[in-house]
C-alpha atoms as a PDB file:
ATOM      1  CA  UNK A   1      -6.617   4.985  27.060  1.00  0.00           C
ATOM      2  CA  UNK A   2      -9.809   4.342  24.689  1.00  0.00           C
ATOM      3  CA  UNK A   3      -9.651   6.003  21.594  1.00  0.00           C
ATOM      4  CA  UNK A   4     -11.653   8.678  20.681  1.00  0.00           C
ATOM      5  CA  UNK A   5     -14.735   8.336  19.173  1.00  0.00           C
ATOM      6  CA  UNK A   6     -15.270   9.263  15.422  1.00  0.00           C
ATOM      7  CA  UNK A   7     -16.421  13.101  14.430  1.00  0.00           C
ATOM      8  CA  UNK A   8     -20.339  13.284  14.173  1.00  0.00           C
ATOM      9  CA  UNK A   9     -21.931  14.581  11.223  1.00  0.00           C
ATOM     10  CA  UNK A  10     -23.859  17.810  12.439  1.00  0.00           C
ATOM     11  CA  UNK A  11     -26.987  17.279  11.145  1.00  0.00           C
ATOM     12  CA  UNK A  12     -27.357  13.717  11.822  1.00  0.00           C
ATOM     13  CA  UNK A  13     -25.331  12.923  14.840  1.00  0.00           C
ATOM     14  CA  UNK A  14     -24.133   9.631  13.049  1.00  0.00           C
ATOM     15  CA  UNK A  15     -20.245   9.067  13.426  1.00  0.00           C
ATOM     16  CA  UNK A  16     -18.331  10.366   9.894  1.00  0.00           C
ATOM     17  CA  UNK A  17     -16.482   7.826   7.927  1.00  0.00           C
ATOM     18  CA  UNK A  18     -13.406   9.312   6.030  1.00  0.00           C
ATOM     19  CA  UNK A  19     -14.445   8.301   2.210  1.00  0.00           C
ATOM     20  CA  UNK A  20     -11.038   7.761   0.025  1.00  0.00           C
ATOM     21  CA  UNK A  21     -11.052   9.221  -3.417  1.00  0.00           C
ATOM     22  CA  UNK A  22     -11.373   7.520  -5.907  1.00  0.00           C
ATOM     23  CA  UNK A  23      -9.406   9.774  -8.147  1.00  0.00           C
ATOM     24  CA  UNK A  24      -7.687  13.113  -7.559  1.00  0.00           C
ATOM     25  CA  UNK A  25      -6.163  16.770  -8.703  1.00  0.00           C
ATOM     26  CA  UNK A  26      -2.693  16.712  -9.281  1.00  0.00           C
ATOM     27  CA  UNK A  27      -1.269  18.654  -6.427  1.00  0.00           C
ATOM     28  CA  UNK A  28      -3.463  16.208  -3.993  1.00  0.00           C
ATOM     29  CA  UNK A  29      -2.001  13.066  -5.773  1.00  0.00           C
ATOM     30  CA  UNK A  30       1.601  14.995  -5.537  1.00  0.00           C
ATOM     31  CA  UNK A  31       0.847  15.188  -1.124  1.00  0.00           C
ATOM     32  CA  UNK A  32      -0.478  12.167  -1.254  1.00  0.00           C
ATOM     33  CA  UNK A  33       2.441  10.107  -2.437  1.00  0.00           C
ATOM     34  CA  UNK A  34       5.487  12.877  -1.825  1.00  0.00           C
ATOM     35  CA  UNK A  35       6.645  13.761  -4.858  1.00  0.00           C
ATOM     36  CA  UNK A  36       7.281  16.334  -6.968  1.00  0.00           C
ATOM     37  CA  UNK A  37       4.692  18.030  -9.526  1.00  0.00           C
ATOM     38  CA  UNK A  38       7.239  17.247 -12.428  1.00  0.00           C
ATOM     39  CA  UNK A  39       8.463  13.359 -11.082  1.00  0.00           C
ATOM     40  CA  UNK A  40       4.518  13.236 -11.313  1.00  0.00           C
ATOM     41  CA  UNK A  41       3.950  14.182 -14.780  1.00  0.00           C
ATOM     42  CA  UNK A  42       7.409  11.813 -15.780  1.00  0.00           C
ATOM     43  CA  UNK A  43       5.653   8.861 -14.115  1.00  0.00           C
ATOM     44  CA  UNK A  44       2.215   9.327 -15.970  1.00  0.00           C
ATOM     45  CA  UNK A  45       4.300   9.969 -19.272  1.00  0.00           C
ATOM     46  CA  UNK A  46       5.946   6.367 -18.560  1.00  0.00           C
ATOM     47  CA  UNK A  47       2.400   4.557 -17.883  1.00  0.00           C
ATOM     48  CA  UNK A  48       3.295   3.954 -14.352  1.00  0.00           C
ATOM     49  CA  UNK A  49       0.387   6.077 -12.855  1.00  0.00           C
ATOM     50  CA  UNK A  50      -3.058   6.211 -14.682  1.00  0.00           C
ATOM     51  CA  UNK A  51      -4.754   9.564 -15.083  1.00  0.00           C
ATOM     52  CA  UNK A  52      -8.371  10.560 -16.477  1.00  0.00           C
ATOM     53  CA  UNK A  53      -8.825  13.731 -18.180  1.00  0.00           C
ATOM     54  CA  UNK A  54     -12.615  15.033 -17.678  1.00  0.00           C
ATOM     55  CA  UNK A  55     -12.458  18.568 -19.439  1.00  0.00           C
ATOM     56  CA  UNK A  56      -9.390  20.420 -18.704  1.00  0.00           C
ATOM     57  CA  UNK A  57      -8.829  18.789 -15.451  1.00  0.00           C
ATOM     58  CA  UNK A  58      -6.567  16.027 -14.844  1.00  0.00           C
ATOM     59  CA  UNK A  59      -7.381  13.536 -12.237  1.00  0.00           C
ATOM     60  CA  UNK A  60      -5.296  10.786 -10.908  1.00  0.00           C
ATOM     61  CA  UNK A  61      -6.465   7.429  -9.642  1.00  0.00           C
ATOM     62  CA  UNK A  62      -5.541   6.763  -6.101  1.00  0.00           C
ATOM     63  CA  UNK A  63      -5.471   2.934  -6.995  1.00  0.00           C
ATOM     64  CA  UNK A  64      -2.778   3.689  -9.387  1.00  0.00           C
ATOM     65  CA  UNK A  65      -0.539   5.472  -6.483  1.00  0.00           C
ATOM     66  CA  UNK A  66      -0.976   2.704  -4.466  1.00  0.00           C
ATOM     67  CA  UNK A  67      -0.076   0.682  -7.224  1.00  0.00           C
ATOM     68  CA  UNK A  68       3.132   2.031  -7.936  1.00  0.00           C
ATOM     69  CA  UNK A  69       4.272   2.457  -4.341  1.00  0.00           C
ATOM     70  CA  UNK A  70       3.641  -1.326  -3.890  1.00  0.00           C
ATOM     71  CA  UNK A  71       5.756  -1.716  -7.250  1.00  0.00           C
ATOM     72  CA  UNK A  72       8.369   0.169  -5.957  1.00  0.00           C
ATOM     73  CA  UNK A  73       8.764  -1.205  -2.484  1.00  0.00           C
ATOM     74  CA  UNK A  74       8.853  -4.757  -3.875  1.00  0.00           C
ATOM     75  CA  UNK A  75      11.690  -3.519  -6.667  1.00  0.00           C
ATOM     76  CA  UNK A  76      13.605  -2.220  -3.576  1.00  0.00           C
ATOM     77  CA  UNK A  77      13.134  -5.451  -1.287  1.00  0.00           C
ATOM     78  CA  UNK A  78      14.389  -7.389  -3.815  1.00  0.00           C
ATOM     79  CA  UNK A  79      17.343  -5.560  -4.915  1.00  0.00           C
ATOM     80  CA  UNK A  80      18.409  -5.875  -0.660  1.00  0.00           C
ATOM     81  CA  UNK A  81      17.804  -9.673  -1.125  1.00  0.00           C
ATOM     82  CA  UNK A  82      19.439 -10.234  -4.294  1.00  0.00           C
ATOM     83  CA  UNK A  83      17.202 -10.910  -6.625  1.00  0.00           C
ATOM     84  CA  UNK A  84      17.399  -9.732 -10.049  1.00  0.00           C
ATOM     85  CA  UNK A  85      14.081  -8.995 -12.267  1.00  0.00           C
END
């Protein structure tokens, strides 16, 4: 079955492109990864996720998630092998 074409954009009619953040609120960045609020605001207060306050708002960088889920699953792949860091 051919997969189904991407949403248009009313006014234009020219397929939508789903645009990744390049930062975001706390409660997205919480969804986004699957963790709690508070193992959140533990992880930024270790360094391991990078945050930019603008105002009162605190915004997350996606890259940083990424970054510490790639961290993470390596840690855990080589604990299973054996390999000590």
């Amino acid at each position: 079955m051919p997969a189904a074409p991407a949403p248009e954009d009313q006014h234009t009619g020219n397929p939508r492109h789903a645009i990744e953040p390049i930062a975001m609120r706390v409660p997205d960045a919480c969804r986004f990864v699957g963790i709690s609020r508070s193992t959140l605001y533990v992880l930024i207060a270790r360094g391991e996720i990078e945050i930019v306050k603008l105002g009162c708002s605190t915004l997350v960088l996606t890259e940083s998630l990424k970054g510490l889920i790639i961290r993470r699953r390596r840690i855990v792949g080589d604990k299973a092998a054996g390999i000590e860091r």
